[in-house]
N, C-alpha and C. Protein backbone atom coordinates (compact mmCIF):
# COMPACT_ATOMS: atom_id res chain seq x y z
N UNK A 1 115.05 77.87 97.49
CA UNK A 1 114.39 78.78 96.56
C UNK A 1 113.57 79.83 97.31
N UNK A 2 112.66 79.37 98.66
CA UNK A 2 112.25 80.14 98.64
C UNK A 2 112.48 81.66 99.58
N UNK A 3 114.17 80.97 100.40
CA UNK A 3 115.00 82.37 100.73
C UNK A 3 115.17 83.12 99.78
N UNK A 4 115.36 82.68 98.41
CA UNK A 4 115.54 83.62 97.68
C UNK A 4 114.79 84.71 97.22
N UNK A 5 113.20 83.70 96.80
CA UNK A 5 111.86 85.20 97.16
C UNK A 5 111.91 85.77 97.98
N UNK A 6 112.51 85.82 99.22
CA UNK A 6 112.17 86.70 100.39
C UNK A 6 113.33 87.44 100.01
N UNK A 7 114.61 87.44 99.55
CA UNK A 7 115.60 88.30 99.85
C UNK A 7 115.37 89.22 98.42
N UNK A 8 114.62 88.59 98.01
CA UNK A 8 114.36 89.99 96.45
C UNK A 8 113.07 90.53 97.14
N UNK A 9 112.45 90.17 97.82
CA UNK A 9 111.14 91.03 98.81
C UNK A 9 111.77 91.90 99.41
N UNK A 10 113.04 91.67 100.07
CA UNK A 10 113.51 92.17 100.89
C UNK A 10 113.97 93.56 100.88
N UNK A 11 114.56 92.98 99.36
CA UNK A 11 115.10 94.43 98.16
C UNK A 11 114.52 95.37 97.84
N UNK A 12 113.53 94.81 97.35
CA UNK A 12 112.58 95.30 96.42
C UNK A 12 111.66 96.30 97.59
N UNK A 13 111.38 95.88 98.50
CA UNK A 13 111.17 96.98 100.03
C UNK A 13 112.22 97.65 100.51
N UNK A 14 113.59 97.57 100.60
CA UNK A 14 114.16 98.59 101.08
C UNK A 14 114.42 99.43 99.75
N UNK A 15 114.42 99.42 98.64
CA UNK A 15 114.67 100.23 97.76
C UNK A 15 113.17 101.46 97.48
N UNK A 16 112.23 100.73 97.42
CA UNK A 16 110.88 101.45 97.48
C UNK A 16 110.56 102.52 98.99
N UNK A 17 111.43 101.71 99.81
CA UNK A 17 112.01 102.60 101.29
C UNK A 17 112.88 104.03 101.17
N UNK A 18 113.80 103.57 100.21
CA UNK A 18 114.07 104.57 100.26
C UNK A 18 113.76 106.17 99.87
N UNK A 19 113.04 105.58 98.25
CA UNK A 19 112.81 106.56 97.83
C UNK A 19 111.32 107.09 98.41
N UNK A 20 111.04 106.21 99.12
CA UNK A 20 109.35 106.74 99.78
C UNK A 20 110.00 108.16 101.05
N UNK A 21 111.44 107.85 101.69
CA UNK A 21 111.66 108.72 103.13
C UNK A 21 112.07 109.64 101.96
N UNK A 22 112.67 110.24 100.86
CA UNK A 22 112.51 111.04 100.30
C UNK A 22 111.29 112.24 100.08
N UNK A 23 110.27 111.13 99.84
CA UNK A 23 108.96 112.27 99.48
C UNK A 23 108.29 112.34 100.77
N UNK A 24 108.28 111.51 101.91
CA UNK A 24 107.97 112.06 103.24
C UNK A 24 108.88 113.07 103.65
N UNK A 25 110.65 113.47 103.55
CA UNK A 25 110.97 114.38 103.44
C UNK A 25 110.41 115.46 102.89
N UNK A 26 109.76 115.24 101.88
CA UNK A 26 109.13 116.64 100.66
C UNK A 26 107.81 116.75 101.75
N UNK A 27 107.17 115.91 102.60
CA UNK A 27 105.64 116.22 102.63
C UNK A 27 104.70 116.01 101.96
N UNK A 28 105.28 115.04 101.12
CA UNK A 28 104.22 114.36 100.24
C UNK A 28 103.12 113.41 100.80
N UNK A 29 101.60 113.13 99.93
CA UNK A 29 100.81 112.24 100.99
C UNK A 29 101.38 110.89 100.61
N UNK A 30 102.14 110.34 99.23
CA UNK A 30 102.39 109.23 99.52
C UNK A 30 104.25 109.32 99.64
N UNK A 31 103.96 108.73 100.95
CA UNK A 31 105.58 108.39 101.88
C UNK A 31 106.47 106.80 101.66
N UNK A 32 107.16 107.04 102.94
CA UNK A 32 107.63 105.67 102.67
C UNK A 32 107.17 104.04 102.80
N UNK A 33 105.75 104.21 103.55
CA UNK A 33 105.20 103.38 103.91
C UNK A 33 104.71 102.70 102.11
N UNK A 34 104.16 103.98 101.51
CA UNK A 34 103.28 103.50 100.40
C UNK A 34 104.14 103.22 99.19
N UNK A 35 105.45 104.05 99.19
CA UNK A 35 106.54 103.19 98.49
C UNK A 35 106.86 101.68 99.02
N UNK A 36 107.06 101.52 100.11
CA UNK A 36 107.47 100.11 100.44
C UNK A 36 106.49 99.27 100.19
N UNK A 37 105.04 99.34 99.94
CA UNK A 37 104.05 98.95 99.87
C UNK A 37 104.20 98.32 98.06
N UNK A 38 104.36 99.64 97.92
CA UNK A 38 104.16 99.67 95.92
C UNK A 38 105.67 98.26 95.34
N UNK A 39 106.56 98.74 95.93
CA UNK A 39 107.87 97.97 95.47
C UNK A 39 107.22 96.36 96.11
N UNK A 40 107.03 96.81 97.22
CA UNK A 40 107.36 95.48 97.49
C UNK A 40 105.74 94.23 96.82
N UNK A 41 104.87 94.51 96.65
CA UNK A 41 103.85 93.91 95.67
C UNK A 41 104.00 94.10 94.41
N UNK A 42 104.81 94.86 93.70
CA UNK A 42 105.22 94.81 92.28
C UNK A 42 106.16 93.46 92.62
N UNK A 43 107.17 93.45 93.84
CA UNK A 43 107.91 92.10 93.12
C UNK A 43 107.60 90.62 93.70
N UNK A 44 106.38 91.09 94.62
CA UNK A 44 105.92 89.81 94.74
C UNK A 44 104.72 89.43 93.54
N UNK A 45 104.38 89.99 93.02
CA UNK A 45 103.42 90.12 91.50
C UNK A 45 104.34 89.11 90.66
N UNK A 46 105.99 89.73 90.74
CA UNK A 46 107.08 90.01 89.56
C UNK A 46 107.24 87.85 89.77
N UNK A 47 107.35 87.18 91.62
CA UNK A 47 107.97 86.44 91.77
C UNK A 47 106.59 85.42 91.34
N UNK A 48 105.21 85.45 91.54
CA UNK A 48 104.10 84.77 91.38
C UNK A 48 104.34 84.54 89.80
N UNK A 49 104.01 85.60 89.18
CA UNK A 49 104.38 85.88 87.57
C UNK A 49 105.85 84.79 86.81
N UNK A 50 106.80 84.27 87.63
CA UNK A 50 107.55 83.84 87.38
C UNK A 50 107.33 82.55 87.47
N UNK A 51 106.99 81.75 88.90
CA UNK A 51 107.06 80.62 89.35
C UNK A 51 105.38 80.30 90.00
N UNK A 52 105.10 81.32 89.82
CA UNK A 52 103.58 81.10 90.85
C UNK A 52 102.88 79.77 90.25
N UNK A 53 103.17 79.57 88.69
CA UNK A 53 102.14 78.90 87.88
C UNK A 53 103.31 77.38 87.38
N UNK A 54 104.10 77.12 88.06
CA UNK A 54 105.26 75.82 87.54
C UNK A 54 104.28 74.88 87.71
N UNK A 55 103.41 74.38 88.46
CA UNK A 55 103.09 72.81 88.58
C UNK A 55 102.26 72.16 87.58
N UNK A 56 101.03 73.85 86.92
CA UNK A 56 100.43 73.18 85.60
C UNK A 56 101.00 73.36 84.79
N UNK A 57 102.15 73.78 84.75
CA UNK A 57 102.71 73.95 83.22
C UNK A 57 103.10 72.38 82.40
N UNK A 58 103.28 71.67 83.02
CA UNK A 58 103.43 70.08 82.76
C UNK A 58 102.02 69.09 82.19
N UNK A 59 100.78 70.03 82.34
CA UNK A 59 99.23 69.85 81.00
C UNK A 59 99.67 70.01 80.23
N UNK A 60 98.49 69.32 79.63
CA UNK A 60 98.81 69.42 78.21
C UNK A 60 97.89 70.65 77.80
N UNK A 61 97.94 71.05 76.88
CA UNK A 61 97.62 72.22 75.98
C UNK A 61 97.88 73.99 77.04
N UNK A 62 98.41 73.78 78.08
CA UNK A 62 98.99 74.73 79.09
C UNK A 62 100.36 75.20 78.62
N UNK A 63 100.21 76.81 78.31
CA UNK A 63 101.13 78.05 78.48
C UNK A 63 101.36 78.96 79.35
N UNK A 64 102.70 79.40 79.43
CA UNK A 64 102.31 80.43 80.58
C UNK A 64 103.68 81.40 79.53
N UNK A 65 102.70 83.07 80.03
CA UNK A 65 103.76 83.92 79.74
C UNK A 65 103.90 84.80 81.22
N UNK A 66 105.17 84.52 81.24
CA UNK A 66 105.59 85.31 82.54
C UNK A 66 105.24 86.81 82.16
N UNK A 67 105.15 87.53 81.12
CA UNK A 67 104.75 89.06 81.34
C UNK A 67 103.27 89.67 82.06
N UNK A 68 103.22 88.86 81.54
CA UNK A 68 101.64 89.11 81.37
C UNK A 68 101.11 90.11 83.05
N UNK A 69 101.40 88.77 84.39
CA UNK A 69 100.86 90.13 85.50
C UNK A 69 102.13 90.91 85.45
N UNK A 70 103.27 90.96 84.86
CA UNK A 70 104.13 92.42 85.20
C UNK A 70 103.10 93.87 84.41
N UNK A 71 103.07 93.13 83.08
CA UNK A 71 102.24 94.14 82.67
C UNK A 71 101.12 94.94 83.64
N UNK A 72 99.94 93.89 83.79
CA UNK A 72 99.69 94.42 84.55
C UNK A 72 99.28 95.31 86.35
N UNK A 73 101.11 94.98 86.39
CA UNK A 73 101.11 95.65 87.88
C UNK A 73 101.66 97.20 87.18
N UNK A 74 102.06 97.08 86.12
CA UNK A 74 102.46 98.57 85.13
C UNK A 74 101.28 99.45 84.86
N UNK A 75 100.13 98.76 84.66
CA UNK A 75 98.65 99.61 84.07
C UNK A 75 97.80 99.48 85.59
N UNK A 76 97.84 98.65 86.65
CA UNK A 76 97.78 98.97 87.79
C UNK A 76 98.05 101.07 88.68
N UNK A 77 99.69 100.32 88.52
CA UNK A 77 100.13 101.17 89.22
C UNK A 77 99.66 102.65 89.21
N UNK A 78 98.21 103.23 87.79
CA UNK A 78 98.12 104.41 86.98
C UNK A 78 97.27 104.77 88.22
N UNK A 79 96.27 103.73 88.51
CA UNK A 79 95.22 104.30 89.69
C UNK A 79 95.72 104.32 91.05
N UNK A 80 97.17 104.25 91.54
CA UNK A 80 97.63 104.87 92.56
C UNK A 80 98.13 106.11 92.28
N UNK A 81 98.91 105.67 91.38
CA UNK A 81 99.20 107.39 91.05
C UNK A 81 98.50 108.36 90.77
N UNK A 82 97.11 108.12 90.14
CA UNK A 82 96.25 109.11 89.81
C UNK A 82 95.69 110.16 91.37
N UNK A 83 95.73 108.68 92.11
CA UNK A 83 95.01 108.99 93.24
C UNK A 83 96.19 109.99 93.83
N UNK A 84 97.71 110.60 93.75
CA UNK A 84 98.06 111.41 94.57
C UNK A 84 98.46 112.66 93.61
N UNK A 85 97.24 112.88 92.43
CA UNK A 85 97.66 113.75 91.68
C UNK A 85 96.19 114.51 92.10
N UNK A 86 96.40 116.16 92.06
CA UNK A 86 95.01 116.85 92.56
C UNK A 86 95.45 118.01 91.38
N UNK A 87 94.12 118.14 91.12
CA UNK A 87 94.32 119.14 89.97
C UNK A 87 92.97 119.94 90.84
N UNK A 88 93.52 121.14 91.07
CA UNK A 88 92.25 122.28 91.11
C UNK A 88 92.57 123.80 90.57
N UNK A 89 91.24 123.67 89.37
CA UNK A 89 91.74 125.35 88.86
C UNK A 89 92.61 124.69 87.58
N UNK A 90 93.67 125.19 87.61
CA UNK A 90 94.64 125.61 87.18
C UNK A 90 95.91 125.29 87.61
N UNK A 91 95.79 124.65 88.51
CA UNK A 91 96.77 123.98 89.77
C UNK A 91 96.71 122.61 90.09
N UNK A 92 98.23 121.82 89.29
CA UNK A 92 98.45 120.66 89.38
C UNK A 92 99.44 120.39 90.20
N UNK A 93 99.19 119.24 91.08
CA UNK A 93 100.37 119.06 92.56
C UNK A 93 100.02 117.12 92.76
N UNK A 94 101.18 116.81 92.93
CA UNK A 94 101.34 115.56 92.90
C UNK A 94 102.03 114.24 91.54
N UNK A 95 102.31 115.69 90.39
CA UNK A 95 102.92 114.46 89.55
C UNK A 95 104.00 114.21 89.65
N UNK A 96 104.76 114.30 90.12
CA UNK A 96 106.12 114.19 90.63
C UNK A 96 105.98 112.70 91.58
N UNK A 97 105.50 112.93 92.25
CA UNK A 97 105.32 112.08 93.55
C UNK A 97 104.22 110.61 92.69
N UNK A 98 103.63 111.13 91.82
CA UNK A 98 103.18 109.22 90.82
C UNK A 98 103.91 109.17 90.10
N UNK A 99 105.10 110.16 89.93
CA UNK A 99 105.96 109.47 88.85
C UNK A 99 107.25 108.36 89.68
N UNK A 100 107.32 108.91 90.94
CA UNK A 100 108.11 108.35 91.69
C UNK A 100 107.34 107.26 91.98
N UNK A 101 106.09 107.04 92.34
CA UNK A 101 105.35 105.10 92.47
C UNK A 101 105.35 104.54 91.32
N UNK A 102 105.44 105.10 89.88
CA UNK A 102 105.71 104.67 88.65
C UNK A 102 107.03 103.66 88.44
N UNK A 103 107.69 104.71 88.79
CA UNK A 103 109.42 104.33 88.96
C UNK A 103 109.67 102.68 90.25
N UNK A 104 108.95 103.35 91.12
CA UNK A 104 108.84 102.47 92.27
C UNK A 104 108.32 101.46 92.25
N UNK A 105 107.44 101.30 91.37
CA UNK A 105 106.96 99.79 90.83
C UNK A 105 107.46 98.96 89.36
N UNK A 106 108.45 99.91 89.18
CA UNK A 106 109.53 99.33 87.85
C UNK A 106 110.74 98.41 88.84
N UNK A 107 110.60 99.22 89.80
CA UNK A 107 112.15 98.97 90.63
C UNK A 107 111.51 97.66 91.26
N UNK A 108 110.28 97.68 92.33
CA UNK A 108 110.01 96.22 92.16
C UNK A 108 109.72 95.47 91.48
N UNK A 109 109.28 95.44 90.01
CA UNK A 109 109.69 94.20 89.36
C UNK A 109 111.08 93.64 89.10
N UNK A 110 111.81 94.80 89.15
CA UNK A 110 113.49 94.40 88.81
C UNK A 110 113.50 93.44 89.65
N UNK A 111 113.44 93.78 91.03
CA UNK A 111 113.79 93.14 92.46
C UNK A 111 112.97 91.65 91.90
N UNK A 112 112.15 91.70 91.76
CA UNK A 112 111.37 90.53 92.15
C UNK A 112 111.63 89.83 91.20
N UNK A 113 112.25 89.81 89.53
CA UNK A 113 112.69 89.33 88.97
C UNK A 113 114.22 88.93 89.02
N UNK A 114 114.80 89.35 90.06
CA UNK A 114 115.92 88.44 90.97
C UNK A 114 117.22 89.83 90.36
N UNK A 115 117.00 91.27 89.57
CA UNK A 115 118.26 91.71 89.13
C UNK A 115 118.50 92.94 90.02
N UNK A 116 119.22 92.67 91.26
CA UNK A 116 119.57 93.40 92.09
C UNK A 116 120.22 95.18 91.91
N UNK A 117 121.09 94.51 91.28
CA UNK A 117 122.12 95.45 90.63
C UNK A 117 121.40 96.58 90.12
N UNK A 118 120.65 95.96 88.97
CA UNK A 118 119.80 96.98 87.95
C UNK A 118 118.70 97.62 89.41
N UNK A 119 118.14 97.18 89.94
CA UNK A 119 117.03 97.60 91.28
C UNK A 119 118.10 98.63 91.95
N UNK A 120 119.22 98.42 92.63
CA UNK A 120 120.01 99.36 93.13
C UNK A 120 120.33 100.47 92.40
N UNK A 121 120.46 100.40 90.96
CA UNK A 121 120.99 101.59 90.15
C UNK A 121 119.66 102.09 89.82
N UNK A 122 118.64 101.70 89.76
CA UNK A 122 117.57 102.12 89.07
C UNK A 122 116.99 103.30 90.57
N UNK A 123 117.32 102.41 91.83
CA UNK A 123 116.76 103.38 93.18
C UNK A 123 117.89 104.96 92.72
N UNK A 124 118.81 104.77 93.35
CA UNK A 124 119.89 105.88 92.90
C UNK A 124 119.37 106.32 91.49
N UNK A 125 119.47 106.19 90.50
CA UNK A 125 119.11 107.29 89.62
C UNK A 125 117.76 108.10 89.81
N UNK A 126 116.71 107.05 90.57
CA UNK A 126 115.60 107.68 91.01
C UNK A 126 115.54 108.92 92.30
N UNK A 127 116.62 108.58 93.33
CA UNK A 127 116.95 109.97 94.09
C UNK A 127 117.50 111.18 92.99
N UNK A 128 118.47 110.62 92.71
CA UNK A 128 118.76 111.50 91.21
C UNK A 128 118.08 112.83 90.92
N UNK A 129 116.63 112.23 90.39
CA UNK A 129 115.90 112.51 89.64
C UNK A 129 115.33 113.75 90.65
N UNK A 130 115.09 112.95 91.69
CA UNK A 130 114.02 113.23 92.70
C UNK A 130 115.13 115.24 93.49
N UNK A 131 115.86 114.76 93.54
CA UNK A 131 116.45 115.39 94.41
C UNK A 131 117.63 116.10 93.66
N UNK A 132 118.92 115.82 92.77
CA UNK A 132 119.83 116.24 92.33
C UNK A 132 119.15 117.11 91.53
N UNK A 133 118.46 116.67 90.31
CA UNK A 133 117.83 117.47 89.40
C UNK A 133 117.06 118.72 89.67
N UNK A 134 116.31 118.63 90.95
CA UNK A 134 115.99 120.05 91.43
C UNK A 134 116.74 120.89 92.17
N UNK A 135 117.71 120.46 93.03
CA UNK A 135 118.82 121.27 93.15
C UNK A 135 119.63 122.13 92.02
N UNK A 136 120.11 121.15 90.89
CA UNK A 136 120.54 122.03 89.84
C UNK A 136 119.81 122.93 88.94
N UNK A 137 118.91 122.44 88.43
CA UNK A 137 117.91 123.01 87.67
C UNK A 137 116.75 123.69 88.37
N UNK A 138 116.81 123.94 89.69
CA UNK A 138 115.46 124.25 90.35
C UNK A 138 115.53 125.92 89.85
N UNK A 139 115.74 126.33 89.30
CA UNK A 139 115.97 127.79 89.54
C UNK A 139 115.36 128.40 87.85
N UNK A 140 115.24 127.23 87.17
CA UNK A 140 114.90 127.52 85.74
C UNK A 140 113.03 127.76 85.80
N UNK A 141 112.49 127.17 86.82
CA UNK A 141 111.08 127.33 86.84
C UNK A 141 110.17 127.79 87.82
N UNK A 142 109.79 128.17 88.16
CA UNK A 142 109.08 128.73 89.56
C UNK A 142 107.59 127.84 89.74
N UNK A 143 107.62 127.21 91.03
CA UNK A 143 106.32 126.77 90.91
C UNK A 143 105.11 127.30 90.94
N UNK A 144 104.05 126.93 90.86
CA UNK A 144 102.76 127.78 91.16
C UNK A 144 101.84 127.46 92.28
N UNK A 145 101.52 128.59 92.89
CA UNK A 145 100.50 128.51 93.97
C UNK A 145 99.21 129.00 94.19
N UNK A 146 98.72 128.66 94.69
CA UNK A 146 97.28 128.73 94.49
C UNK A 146 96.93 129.77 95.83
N UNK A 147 96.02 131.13 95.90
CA UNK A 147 96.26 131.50 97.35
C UNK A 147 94.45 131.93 97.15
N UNK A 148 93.93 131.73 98.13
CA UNK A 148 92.07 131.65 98.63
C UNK A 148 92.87 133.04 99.67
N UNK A 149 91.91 134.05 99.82
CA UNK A 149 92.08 134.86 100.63
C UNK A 149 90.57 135.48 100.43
N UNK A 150 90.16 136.51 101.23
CA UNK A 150 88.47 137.49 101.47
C UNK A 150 88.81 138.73 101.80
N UNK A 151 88.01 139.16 101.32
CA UNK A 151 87.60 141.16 102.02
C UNK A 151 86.32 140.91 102.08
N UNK A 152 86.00 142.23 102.90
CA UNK A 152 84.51 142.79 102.69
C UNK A 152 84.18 143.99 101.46
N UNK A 153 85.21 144.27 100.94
CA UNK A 153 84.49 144.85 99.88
C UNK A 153 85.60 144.64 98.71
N UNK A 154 85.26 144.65 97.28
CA UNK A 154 85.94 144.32 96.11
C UNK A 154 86.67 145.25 95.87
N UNK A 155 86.95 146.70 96.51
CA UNK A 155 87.74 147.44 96.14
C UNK A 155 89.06 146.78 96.82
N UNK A 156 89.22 146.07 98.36
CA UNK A 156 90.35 145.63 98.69
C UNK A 156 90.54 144.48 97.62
N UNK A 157 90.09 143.65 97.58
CA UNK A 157 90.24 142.69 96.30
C UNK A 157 91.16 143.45 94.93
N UNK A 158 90.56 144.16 94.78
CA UNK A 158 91.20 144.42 93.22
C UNK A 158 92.20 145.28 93.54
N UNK A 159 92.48 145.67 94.72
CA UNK A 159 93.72 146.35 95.15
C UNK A 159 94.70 145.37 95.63
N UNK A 160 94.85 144.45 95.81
CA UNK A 160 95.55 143.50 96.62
C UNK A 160 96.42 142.87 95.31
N UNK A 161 95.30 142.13 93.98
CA UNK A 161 95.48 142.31 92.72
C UNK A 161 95.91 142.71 91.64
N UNK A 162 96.23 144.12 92.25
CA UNK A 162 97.06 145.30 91.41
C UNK A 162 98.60 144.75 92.06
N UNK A 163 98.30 144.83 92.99
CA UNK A 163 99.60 144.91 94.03
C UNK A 163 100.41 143.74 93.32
N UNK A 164 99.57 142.79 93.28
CA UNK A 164 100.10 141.42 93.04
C UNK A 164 100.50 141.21 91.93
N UNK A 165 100.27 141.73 90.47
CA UNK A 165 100.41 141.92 89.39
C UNK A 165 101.38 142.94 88.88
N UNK A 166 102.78 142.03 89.03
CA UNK A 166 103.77 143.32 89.14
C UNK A 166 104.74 142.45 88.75
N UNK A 167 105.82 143.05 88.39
CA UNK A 167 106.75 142.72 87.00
C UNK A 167 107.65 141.29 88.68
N UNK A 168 107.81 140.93 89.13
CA UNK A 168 107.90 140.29 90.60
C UNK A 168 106.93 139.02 90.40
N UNK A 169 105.53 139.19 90.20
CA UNK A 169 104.75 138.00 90.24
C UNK A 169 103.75 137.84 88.83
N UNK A 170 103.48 136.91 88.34
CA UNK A 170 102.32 136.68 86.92
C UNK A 170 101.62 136.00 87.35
N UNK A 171 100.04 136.32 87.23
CA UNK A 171 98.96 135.91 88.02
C UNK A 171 98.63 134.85 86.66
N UNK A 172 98.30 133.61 86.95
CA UNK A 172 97.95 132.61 86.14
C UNK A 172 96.68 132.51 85.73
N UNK A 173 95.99 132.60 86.76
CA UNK A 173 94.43 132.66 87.01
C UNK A 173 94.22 133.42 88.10
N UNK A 174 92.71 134.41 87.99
CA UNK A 174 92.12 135.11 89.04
C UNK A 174 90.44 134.79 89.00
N UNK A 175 90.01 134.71 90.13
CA UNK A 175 88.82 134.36 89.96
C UNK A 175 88.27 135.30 91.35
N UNK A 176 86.85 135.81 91.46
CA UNK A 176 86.38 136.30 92.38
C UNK A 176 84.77 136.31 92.30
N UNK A 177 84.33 135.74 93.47
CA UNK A 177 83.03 135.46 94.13
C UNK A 177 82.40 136.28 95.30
N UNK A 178 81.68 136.21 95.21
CA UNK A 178 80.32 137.13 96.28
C UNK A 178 79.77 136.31 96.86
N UNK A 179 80.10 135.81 98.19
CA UNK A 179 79.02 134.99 99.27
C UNK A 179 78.88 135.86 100.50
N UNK A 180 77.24 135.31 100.42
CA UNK A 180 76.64 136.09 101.97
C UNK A 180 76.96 135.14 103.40
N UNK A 181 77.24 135.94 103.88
CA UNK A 181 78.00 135.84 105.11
C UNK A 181 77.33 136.33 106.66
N UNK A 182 77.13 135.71 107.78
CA UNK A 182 76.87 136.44 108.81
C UNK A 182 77.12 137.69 108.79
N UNK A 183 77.71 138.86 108.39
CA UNK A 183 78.13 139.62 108.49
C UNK A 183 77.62 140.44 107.53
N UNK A 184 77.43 140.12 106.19
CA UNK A 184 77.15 140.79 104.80
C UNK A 184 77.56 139.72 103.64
N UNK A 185 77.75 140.33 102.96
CA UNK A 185 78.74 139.96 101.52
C UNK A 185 80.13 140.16 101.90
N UNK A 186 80.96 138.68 101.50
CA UNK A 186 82.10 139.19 101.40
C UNK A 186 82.33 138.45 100.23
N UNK A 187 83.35 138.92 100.12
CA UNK A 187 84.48 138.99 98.43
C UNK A 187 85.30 137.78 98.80
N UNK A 188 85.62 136.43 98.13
CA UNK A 188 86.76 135.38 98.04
C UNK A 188 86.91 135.65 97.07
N UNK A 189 88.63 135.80 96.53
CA UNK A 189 89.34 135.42 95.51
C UNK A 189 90.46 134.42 95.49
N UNK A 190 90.21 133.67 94.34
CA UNK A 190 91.02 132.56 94.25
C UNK A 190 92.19 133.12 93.22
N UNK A 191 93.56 132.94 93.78
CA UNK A 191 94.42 133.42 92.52
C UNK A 191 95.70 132.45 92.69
N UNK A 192 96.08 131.88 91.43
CA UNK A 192 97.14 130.79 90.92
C UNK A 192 98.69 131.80 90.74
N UNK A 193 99.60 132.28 91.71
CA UNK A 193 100.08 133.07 91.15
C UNK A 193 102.24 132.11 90.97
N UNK A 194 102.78 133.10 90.13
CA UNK A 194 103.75 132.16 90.31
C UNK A 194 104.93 133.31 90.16
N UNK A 195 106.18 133.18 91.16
CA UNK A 195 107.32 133.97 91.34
C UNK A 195 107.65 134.20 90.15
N UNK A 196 108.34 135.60 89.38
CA UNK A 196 109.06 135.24 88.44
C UNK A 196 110.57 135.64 88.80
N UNK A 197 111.89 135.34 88.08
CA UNK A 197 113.24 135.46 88.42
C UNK A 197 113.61 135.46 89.64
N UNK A 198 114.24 136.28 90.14
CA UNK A 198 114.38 135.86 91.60
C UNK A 198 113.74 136.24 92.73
N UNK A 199 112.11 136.81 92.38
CA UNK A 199 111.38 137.26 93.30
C UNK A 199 111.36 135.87 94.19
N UNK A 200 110.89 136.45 95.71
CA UNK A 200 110.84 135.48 96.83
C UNK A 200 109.63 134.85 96.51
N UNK A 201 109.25 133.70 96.33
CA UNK A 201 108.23 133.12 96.69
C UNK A 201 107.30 132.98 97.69
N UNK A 202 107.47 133.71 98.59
CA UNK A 202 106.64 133.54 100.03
C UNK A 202 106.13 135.26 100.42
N UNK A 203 106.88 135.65 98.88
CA UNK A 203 106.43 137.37 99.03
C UNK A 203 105.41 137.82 98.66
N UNK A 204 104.25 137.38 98.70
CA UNK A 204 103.14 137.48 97.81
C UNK A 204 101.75 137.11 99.34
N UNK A 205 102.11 136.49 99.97
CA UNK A 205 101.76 135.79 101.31
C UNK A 205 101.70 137.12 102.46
N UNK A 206 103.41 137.73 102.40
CA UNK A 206 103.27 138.58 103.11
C UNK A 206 102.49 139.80 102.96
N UNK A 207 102.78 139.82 102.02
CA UNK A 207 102.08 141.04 101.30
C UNK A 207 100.58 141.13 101.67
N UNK A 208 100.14 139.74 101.38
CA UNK A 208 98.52 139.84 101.13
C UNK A 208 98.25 139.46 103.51
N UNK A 209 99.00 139.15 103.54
CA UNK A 209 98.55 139.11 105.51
C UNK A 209 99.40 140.32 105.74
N UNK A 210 100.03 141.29 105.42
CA UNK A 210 100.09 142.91 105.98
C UNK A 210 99.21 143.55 106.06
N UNK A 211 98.17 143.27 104.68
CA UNK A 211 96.78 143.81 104.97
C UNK A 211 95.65 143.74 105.53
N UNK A 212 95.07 144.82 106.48
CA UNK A 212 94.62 144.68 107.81
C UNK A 212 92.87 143.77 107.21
N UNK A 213 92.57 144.21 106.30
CA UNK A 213 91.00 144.15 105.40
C UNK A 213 90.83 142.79 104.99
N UNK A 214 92.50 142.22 104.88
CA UNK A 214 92.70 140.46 104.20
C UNK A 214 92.72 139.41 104.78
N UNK A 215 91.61 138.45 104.64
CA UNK A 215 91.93 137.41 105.23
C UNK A 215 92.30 136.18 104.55
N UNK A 216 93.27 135.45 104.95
CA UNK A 216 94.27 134.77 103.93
C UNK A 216 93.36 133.55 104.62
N UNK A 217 92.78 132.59 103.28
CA UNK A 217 92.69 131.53 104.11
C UNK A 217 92.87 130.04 103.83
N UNK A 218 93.54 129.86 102.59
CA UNK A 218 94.43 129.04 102.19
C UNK A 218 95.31 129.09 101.50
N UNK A 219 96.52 128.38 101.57
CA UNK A 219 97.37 128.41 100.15
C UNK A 219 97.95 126.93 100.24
N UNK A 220 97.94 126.53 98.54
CA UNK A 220 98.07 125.38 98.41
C UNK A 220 99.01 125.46 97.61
């Protein structure tokens, strides 16, 4: 019996493997380590939950429902995922990547509840998801980016702005601040902007570092 917990551990980690070298492919913060992590304690949760509790079940007035910790390795799993979701502004990045530890801790309970098959089809539809679906459909939405850049005076700001606000890009949010600086006052603006049709996405970047007055100093 208990080769058999190890070879649904076994599963239940290379499947959470896989789809983790996926989002370390993407550059995501959670990789394959924290997929193999997630799968593989969902189905050791899944195998405790099953058998963990056989010896009192033979008391008297003693029940056991095997759901019960699957459930909650399901309402668990919300505060990992929360943790690789960042919302700033106007700018959400990371739900993709808890929906994949979501998925990833469905797939280890499969595993750990001994149904291989379903764990293997469930990984594959999850690349699927991950990867086929934005290949085909990637072209229907443009993502959004967030770009922090400075001048020393607000006329480059609201010129940079103009520039940027052009039938090419739709500014989501603009925001602009006045901090004193060794130097004087300078101007940060924060702007959420997002490609539209087949403008380049990385054209908005160049644009704003051609200008000699701009200093670009994040984009997220």
């Amino acid at each position: 019996m208990e080769w058999n917990f190890i070879l649904r551990l076994c599963v239940a980690g290379l499947c959470g493997t896989v789809i983790g070298l996926d989002r370390e492919y993407r550059v995501k913060d959670a990789g394959f380590r924290t997929h193999f992590l997630v799968a593989l304690g969902s189905a050791l949760m899944m195998i405790v939950s099953q058998y963990g509790f056989a010896g009192v079940l033979g008391e008297p007035g003693v029940g056991l429902d095997p759901s019960r910790i699957a459930a909650q390795v399901v309402s668990g799993i919300g505060f990992i995922g929360a943790g690789t979701i960042i919302i700033h502004r106007q700018l959400v990045r990371g739900l993709t990547t808890a929906a994949s530890l979501w998925a990833t801790a469905g797939i280890g309970l499969t595993a750990g509840s001994g149904m291989f098959l379903l764990a293997g089809v469930a990984t594959v539809l999850t690349l699927f998801g991950l990867e086929v679906l934005s290949l085909v459909f990637g072209g229907l939405g443009r993502r959004r980016t967030m770009l922090v850049f400075s001048a020393a005076r607000r006329e480059v700001i609201d010129e940079m702005f103009n520039a940027l606000k052009t039938s090419d890009y739709s500014v989501v949010s603009y925001e602009v601040e006045a901090q004193r600086g060794d130097t004087g006052v300078v101007y940060r603006a924060t702007l959420v902007i997002r490609a539209r049709g087949n403008a380049d996405e990385e054209g908005y970047v160049e644009l704003l570092r051609a200008h000699p007055d701009v200093t670009v100093e994040r984009i997220v």
